[in-house]
C-alpha atoms as a PDB file:
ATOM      1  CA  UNK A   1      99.328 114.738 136.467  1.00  0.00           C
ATOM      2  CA  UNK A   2     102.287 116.575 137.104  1.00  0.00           C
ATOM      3  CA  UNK A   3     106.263 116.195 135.546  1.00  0.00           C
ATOM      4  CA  UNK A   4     106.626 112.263 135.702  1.00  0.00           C
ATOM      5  CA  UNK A   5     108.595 109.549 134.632  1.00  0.00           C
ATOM      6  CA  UNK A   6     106.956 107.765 131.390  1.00  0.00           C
ATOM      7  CA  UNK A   7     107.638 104.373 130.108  1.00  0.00           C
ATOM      8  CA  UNK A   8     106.635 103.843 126.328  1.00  0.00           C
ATOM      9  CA  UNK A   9     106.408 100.558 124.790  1.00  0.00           C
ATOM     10  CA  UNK A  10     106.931 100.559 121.308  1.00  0.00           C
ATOM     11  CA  UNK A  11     108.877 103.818 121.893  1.00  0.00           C
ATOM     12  CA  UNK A  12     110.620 103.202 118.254  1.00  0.00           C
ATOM     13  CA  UNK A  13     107.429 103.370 115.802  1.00  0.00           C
ATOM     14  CA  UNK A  14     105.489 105.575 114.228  1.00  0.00           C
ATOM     15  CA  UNK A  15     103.464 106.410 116.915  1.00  0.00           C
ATOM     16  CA  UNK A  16     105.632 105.462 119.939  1.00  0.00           C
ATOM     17  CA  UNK A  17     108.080 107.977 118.675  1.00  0.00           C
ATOM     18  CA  UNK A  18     105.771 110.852 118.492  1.00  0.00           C
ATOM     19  CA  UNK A  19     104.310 110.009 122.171  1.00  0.00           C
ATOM     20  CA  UNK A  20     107.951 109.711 123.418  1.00  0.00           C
ATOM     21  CA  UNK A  21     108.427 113.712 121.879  1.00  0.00           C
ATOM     22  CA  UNK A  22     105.244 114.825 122.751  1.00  0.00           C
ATOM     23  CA  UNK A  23     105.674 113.753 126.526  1.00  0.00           C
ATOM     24  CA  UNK A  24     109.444 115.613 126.720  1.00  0.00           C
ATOM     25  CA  UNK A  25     107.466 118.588 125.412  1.00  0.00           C
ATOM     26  CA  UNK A  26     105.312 118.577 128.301  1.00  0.00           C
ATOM     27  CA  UNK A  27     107.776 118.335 130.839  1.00  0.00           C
ATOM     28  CA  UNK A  28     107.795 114.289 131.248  1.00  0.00           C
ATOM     29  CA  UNK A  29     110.325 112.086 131.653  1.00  0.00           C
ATOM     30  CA  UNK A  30     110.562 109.349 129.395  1.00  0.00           C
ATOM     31  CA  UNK A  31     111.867 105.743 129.650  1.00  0.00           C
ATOM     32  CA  UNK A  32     111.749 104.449 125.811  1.00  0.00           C
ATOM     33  CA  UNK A  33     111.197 100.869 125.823  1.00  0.00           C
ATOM     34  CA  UNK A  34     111.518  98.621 122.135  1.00  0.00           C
ATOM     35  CA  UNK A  35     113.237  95.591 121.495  1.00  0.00           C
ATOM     36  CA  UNK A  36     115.464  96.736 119.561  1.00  0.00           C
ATOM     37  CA  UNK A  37     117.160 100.486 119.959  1.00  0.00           C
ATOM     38  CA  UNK A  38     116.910 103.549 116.851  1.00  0.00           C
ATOM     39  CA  UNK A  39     118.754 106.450 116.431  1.00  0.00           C
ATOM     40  CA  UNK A  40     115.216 108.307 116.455  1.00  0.00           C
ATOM     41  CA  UNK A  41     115.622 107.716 120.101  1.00  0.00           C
ATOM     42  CA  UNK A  42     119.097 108.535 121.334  1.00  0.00           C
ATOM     43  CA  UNK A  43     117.351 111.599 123.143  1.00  0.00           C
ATOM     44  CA  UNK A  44     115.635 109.466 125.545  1.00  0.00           C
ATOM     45  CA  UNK A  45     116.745 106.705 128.059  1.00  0.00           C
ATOM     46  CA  UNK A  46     116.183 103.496 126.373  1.00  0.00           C
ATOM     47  CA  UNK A  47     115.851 100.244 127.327  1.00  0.00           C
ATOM     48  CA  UNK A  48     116.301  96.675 125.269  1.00  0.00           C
ATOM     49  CA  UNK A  49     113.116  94.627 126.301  1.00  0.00           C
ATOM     50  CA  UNK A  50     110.758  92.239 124.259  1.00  0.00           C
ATOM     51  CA  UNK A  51     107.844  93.090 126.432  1.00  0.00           C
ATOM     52  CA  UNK A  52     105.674  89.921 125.727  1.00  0.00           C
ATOM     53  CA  UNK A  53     108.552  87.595 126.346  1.00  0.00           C
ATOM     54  CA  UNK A  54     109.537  88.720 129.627  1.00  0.00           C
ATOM     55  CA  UNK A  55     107.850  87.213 132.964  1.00  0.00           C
ATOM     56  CA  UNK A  56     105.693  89.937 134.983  1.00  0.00           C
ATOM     57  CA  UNK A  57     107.459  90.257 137.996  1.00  0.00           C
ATOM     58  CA  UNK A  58     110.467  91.012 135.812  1.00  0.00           C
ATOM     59  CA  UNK A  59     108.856  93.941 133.997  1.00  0.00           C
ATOM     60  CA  UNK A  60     107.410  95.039 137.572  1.00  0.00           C
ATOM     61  CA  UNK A  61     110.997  95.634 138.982  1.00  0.00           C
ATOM     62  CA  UNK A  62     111.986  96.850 136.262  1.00  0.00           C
ATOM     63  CA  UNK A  63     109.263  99.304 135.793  1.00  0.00           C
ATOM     64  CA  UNK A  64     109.913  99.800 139.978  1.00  0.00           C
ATOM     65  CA  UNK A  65     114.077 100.160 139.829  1.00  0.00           C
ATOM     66  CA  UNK A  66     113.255 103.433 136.842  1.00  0.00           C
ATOM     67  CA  UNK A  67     110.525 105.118 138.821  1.00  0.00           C
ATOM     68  CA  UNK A  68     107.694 104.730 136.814  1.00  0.00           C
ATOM     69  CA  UNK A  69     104.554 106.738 137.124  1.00  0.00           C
ATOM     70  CA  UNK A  70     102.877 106.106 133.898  1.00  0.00           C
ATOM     71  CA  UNK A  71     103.319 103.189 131.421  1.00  0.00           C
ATOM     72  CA  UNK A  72     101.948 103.803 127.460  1.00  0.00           C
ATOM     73  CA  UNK A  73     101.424 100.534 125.440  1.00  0.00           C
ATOM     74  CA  UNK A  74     102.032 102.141 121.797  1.00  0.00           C
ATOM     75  CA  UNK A  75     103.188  98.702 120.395  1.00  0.00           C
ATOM     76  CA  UNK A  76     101.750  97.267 117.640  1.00  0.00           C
ATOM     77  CA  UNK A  77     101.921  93.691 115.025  1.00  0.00           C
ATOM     78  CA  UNK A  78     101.812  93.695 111.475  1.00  0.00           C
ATOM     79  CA  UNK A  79     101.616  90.239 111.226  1.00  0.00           C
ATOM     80  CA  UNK A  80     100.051  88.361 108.825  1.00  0.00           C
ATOM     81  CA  UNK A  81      99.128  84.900 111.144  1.00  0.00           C
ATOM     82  CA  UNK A  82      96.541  85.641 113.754  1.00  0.00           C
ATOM     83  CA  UNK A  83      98.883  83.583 116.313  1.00  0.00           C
ATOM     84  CA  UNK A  84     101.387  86.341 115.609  1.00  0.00           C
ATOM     85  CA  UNK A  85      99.044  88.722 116.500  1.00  0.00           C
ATOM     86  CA  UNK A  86      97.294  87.035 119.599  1.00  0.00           C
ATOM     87  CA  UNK A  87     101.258  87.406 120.780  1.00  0.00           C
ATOM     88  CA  UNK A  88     101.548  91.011 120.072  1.00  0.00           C
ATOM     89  CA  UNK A  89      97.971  92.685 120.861  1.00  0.00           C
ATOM     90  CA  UNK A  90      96.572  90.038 123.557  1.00  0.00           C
ATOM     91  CA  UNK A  91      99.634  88.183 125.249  1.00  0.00           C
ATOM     92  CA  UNK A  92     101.914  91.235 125.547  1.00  0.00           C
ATOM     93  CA  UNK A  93      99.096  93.087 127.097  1.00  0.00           C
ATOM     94  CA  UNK A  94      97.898  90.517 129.932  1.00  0.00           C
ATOM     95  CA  UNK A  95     101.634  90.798 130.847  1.00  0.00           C
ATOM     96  CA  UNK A  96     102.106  93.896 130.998  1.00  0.00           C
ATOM     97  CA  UNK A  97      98.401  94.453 133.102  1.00  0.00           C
ATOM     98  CA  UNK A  98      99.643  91.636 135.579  1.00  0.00           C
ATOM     99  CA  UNK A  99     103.079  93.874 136.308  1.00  0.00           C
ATOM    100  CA  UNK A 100     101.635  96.871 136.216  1.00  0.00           C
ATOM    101  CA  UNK A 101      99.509  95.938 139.066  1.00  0.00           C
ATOM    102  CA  UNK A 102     102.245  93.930 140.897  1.00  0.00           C
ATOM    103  CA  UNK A 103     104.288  97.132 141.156  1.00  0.00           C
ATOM    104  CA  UNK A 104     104.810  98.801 144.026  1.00  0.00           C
ATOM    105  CA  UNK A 105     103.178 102.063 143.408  1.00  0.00           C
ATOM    106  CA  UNK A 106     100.060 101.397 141.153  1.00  0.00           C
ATOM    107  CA  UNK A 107     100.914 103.422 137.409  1.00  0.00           C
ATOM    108  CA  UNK A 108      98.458 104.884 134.830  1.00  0.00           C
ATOM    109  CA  UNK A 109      98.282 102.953 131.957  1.00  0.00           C
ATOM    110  CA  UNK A 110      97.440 104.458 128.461  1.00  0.00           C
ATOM    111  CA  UNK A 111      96.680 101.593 125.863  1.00  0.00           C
ATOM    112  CA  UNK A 112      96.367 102.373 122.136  1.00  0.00           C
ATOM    113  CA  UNK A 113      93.920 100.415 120.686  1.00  0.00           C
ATOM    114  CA  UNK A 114      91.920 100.502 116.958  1.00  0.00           C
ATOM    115  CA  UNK A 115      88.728 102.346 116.050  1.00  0.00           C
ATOM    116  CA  UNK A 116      88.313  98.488 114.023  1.00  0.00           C
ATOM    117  CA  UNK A 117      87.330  96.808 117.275  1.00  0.00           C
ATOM    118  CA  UNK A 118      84.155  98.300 116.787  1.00  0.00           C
ATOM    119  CA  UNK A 119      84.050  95.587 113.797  1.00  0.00           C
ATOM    120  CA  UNK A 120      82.221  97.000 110.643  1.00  0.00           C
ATOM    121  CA  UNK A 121      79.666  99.290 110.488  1.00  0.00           C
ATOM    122  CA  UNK A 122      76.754 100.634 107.766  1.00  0.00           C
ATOM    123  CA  UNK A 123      78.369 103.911 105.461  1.00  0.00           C
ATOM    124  CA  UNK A 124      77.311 107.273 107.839  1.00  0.00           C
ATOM    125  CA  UNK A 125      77.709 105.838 111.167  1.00  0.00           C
ATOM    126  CA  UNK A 126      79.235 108.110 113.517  1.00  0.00           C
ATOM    127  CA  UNK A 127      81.163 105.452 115.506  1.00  0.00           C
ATOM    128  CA  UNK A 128      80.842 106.403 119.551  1.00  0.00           C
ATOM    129  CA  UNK A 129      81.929 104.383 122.029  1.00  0.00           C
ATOM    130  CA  UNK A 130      78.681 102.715 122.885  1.00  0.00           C
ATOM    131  CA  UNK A 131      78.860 100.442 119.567  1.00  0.00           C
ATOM    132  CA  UNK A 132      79.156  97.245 120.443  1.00  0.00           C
ATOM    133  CA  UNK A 133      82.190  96.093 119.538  1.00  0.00           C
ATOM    134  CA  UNK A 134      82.044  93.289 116.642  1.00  0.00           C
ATOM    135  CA  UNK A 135      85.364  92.763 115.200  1.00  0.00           C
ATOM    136  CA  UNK A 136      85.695  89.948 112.160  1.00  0.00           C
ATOM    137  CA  UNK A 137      89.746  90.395 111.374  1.00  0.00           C
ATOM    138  CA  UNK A 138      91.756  88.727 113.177  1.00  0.00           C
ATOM    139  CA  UNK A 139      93.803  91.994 113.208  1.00  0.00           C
ATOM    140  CA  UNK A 140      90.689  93.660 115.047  1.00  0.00           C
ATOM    141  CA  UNK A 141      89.641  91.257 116.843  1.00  0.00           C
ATOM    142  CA  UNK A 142      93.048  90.429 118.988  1.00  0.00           C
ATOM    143  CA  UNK A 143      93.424  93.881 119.359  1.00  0.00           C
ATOM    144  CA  UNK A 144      90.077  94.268 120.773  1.00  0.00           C
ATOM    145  CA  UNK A 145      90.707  91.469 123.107  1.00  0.00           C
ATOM    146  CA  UNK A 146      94.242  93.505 124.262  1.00  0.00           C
ATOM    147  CA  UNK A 147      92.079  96.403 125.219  1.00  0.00           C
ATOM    148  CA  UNK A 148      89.646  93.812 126.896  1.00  0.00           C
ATOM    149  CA  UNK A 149      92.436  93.056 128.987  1.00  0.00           C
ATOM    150  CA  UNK A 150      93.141  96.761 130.114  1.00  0.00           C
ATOM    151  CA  UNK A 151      89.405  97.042 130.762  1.00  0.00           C
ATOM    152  CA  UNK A 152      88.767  94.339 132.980  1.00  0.00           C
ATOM    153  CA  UNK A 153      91.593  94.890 135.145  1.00  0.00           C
ATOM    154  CA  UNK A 154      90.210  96.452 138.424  1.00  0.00           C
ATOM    155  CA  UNK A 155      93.698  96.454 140.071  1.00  0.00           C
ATOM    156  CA  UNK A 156      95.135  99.043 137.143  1.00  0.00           C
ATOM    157  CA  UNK A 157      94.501 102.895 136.374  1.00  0.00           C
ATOM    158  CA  UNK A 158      94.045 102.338 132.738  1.00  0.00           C
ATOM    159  CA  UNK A 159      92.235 104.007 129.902  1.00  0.00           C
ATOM    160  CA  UNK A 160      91.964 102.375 126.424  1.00  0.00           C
ATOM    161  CA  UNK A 161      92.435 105.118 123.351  1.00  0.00           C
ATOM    162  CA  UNK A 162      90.481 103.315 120.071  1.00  0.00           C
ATOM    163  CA  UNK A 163      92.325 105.434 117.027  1.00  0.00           C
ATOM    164  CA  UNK A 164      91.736 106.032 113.431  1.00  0.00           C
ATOM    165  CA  UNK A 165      93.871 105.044 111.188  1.00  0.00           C
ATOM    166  CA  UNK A 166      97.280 107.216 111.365  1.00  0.00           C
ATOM    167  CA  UNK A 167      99.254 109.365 108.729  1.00  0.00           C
ATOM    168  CA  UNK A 168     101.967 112.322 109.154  1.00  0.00           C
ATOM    169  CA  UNK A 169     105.691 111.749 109.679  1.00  0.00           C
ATOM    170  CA  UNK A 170     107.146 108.431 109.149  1.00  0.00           C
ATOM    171  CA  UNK A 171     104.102 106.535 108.749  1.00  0.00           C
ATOM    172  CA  UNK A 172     104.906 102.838 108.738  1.00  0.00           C
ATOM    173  CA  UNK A 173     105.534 100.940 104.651  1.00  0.00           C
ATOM    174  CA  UNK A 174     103.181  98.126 106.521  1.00  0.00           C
ATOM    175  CA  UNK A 175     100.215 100.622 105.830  1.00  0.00           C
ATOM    176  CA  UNK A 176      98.528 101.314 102.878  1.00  0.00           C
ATOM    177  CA  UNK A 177      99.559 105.139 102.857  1.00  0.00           C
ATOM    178  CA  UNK A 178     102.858 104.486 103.757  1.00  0.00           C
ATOM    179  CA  UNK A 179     103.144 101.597 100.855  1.00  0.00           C
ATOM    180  CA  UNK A 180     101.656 104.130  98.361  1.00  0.00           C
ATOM    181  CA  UNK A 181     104.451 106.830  99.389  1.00  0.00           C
ATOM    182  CA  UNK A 182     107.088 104.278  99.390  1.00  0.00           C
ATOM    183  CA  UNK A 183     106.173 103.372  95.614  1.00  0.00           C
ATOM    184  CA  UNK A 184     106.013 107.199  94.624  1.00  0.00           C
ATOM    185  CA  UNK A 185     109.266 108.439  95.966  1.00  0.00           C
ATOM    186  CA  UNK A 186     110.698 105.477  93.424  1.00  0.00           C
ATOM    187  CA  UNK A 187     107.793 106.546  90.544  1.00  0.00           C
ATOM    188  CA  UNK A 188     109.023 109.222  87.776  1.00  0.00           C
ATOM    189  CA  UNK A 189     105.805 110.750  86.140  1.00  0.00           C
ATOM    190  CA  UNK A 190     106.901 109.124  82.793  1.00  0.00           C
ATOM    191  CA  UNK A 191     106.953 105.677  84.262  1.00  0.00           C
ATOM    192  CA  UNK A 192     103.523 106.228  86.261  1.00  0.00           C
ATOM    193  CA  UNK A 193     101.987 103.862  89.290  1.00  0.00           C
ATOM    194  CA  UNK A 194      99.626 100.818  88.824  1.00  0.00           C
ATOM    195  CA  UNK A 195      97.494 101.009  92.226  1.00  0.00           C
ATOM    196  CA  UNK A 196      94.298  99.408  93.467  1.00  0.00           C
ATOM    197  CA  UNK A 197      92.476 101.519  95.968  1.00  0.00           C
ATOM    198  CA  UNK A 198      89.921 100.874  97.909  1.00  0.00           C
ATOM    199  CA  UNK A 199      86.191 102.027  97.485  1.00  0.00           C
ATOM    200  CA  UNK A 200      86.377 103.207 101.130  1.00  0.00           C
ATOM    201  CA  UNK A 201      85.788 106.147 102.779  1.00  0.00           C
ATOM    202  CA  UNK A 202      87.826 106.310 107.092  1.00  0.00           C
ATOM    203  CA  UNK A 203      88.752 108.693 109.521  1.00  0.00           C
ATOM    204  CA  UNK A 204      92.567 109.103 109.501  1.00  0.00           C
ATOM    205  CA  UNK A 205      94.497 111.286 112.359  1.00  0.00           C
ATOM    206  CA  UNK A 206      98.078 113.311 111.832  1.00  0.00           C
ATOM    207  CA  UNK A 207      99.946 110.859 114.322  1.00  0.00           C
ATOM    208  CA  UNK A 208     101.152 113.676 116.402  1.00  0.00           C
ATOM    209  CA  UNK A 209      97.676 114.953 117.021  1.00  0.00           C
ATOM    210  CA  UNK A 210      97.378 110.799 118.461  1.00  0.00           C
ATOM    211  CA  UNK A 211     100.469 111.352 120.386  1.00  0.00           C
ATOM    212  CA  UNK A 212      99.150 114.332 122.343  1.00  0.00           C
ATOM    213  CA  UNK A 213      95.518 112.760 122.928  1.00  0.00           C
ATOM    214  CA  UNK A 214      98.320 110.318 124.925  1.00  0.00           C
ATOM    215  CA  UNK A 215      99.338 112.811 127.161  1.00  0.00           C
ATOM    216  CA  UNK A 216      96.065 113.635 127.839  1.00  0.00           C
ATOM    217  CA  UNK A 217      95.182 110.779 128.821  1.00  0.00           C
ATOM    218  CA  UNK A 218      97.867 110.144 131.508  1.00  0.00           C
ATOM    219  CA  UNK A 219      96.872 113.126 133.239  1.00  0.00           C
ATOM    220  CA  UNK A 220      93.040 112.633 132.871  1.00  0.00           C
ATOM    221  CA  UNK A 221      90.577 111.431 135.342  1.00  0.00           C
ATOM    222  CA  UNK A 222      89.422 108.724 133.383  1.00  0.00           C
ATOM    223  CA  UNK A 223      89.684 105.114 134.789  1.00  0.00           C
ATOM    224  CA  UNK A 224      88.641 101.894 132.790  1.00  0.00           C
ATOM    225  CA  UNK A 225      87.088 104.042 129.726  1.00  0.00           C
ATOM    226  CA  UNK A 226      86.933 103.699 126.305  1.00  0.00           C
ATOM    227  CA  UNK A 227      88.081 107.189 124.541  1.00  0.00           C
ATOM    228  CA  UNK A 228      87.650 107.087 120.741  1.00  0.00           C
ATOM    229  CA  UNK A 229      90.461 109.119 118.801  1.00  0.00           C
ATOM    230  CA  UNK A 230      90.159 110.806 115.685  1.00  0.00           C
ATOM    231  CA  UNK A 231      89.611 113.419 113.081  1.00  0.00           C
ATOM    232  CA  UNK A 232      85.900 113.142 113.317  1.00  0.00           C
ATOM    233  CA  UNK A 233      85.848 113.023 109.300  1.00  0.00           C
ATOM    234  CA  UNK A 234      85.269 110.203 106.992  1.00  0.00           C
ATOM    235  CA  UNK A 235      87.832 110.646 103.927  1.00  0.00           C
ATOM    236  CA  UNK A 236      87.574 108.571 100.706  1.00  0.00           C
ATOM    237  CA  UNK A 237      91.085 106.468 100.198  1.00  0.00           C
ATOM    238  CA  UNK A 238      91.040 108.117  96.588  1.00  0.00           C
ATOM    239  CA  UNK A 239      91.358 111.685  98.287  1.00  0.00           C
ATOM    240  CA  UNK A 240      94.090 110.911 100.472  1.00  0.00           C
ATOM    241  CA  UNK A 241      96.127 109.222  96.972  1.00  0.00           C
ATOM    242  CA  UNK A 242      95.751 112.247  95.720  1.00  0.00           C
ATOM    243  CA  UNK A 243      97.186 114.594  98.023  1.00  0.00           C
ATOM    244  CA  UNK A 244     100.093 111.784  98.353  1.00  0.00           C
ATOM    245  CA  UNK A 245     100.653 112.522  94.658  1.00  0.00           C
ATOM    246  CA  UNK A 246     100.512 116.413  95.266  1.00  0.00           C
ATOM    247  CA  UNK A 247     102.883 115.957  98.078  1.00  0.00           C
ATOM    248  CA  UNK A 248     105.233 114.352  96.047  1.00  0.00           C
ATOM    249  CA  UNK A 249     105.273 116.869  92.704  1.00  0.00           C
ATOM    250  CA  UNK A 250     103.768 114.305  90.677  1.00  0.00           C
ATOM    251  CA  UNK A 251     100.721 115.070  88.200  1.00  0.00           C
ATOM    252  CA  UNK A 252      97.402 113.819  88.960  1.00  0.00           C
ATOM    253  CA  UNK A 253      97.602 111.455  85.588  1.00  0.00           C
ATOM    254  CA  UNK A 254     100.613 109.707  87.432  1.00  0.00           C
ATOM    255  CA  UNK A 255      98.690 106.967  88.532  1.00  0.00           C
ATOM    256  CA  UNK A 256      96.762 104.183  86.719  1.00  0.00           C
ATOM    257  CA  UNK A 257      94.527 102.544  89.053  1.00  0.00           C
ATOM    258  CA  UNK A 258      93.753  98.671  88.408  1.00  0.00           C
ATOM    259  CA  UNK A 259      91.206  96.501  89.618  1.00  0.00           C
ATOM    260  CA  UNK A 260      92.034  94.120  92.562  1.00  0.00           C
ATOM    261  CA  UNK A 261      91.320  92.950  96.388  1.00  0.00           C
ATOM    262  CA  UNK A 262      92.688  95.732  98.751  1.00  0.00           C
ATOM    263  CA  UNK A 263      93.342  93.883 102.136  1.00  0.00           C
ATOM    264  CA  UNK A 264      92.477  95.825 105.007  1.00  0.00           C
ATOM    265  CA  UNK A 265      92.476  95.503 108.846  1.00  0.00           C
ATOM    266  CA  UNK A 266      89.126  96.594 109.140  1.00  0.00           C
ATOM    267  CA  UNK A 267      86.051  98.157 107.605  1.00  0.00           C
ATOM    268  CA  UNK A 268      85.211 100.631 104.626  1.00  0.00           C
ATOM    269  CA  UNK A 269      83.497 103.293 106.548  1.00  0.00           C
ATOM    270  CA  UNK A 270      85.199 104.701 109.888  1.00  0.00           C
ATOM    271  CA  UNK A 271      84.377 107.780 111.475  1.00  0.00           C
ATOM    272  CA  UNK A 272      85.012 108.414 114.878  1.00  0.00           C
ATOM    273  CA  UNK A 273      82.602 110.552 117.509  1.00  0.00           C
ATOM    274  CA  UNK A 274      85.179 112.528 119.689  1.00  0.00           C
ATOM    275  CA  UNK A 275      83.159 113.909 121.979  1.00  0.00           C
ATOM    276  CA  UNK A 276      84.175 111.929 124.482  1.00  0.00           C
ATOM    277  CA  UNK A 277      87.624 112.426 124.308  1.00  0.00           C
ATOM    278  CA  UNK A 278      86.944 116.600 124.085  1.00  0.00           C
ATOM    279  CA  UNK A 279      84.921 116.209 127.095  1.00  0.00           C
ATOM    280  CA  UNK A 280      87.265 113.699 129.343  1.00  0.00           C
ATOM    281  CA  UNK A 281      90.405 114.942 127.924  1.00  0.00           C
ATOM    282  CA  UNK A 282      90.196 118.228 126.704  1.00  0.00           C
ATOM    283  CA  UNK A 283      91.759 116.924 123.302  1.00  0.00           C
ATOM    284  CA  UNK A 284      90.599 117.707 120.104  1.00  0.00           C
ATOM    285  CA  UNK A 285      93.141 117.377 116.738  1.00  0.00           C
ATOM    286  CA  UNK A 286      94.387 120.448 115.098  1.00  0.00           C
ATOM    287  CA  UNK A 287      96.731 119.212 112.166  1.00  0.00           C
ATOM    288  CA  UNK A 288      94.929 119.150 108.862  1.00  0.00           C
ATOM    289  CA  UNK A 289      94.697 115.881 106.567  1.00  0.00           C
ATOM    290  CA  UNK A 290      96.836 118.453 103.661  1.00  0.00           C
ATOM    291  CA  UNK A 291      99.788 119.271 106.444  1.00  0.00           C
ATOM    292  CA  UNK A 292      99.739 115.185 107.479  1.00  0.00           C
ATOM    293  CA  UNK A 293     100.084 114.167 103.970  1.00  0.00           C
ATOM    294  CA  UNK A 294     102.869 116.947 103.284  1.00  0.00           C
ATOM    295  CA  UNK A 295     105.119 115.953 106.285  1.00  0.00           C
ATOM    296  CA  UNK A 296     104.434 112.034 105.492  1.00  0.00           C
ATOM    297  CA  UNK A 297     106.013 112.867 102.602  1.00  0.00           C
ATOM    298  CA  UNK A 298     109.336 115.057 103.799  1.00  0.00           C
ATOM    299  CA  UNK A 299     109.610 112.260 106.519  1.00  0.00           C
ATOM    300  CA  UNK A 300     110.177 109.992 103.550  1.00  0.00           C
ATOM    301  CA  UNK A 301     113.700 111.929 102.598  1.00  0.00           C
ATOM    302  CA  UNK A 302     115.125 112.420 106.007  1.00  0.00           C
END
């Protein structure tokens, strides 16, 4: 696809915000779309609209009046009740499928979903996108039923993205890594950390690397496919601590880890097959787990 015009839902978080840059870097035009406006987006059109509580036709015109030629669904929940979720990964979605394909000129729609609808799956498994999806979270499993949604749509040009978990610049607190460098910018080595980790081992993607597998997707051929995002490589949680502490100038002995439950939205073991997404979108990542961690941390400050 060629210079369009871009609306991004969710354009204010951690991963809307790096699709709404990495678009403008390739020449798009983009209509940022949150409920509620940043400063992280003053660069960008924006527009005021809850998404999920908004009728379909309304969004349609809307989405008509700015010109739209591509929509990208990079909202996301953190809720803890599944209702609150259904709203935010399932509801939101249906409405946003049924105006997309009441508009008058039919858009691409991108829609971020979660390597965890695949559910969990046995330590080694190279996750490709012909596991059947068996999600037991509610987190996972509304999410998998927003991507559903995309899917079954006939009347839509849409292509579902399943990512790893994200790190790099201003990673969401609601996360464990961004909880863990929230509680060491306010650590002093003398004081130290009490942490419970997890005995886990996932794939985790620089969020910018995410962002530009987005704009590879709007211009791909791809219709009604499933495109698994990642880095490929299973990391243990105990690694990426680490380099969180290196980040931040803090010695290794910093941290005192203490048994406890470690809630988490999906499995122990993710690692994502990419081929897909190297063959259909000519994406692969390039930002190193060492460089995400760093500028996680420098995003903390500014």
């Amino acid at each position: 696809m060629t210079s369009s015009r871009v609306a991004v839902l969710g354009a204010t978080g951690c991963v809307g915000r790096q699709v709404c840059a990495a678009l403008t870097r390739d020449g798009h035009d983009v209509l940022a779309i949150a409920r509620n406006h940043a400063p992280h987006v003053s660069s960008h059109p924006f527009l005021s609209m809850d998404v999920a509580a908004t009728a379909e036709q309304k969004i349609a015109e809307v989405f008509d009046a700015h010109g739209v030629d591509a929509i990208v669904n990079a909202t996301g929940g953190w809720a803890r009740e599944e209702a609150e979720m259904a709203y935010a990964h399932v509801h939101l979605v249906e409405r946003l499928v049924e105006a997309a394909g009441s508009m008058a000129r039919r858009p691409r729609l991108v829609h971020i979903g979660t390597i965890h609808e695949y559910g969990p799956v046995p330590a080694g498994v190279l996750i490709d996108e012909s596991v059947d999806p068996r999600p037991v979270t509610p987190y996972a499993r509304t999410k998998l039923a927003g991507s559903q949604a995309v899917l079954a749509a006939g009347d839509v040009d849409g292509v579902v993205l399943r990512a790893v978990n994200v790190c790099g610049p201003h990673t969401t607190e609601a996360s464990f890594l961004g909880m863990v460098a929230a509680k060491l910018r306010d650590t002093t080595a003398a004081e130290g950390l009490e942490l419970s980790i997890a005995d886990a081992q996932r794939d985790y993607i620089d969020v910018r690397d995410l962002a530009d597998a987005v704009v590879k997707a709007i211009g791909a051929p791809a219709r009604g496919r499933v495109v698994n995002i990642g880095r490929g490589v299973a990391t243990g949680m105990r690694e990426l601590v680490a380099l969180l502490v290196a980040a931040a100038g803090l010695p290794p002995d910093v941290l005192r880890e203490r048994d406890g439950q470690v809630e988490s939205k999906g499995g122990d073991w993710t690692r994502a097959d990419i081929t897909l997404a190297r063959e259909l979108l000519a994406w692969q990542p390039g930002i190193g787990l060492a460089e995400s961690i760093q500028d996680m941390w420098k995003s903390l400050n500014r």
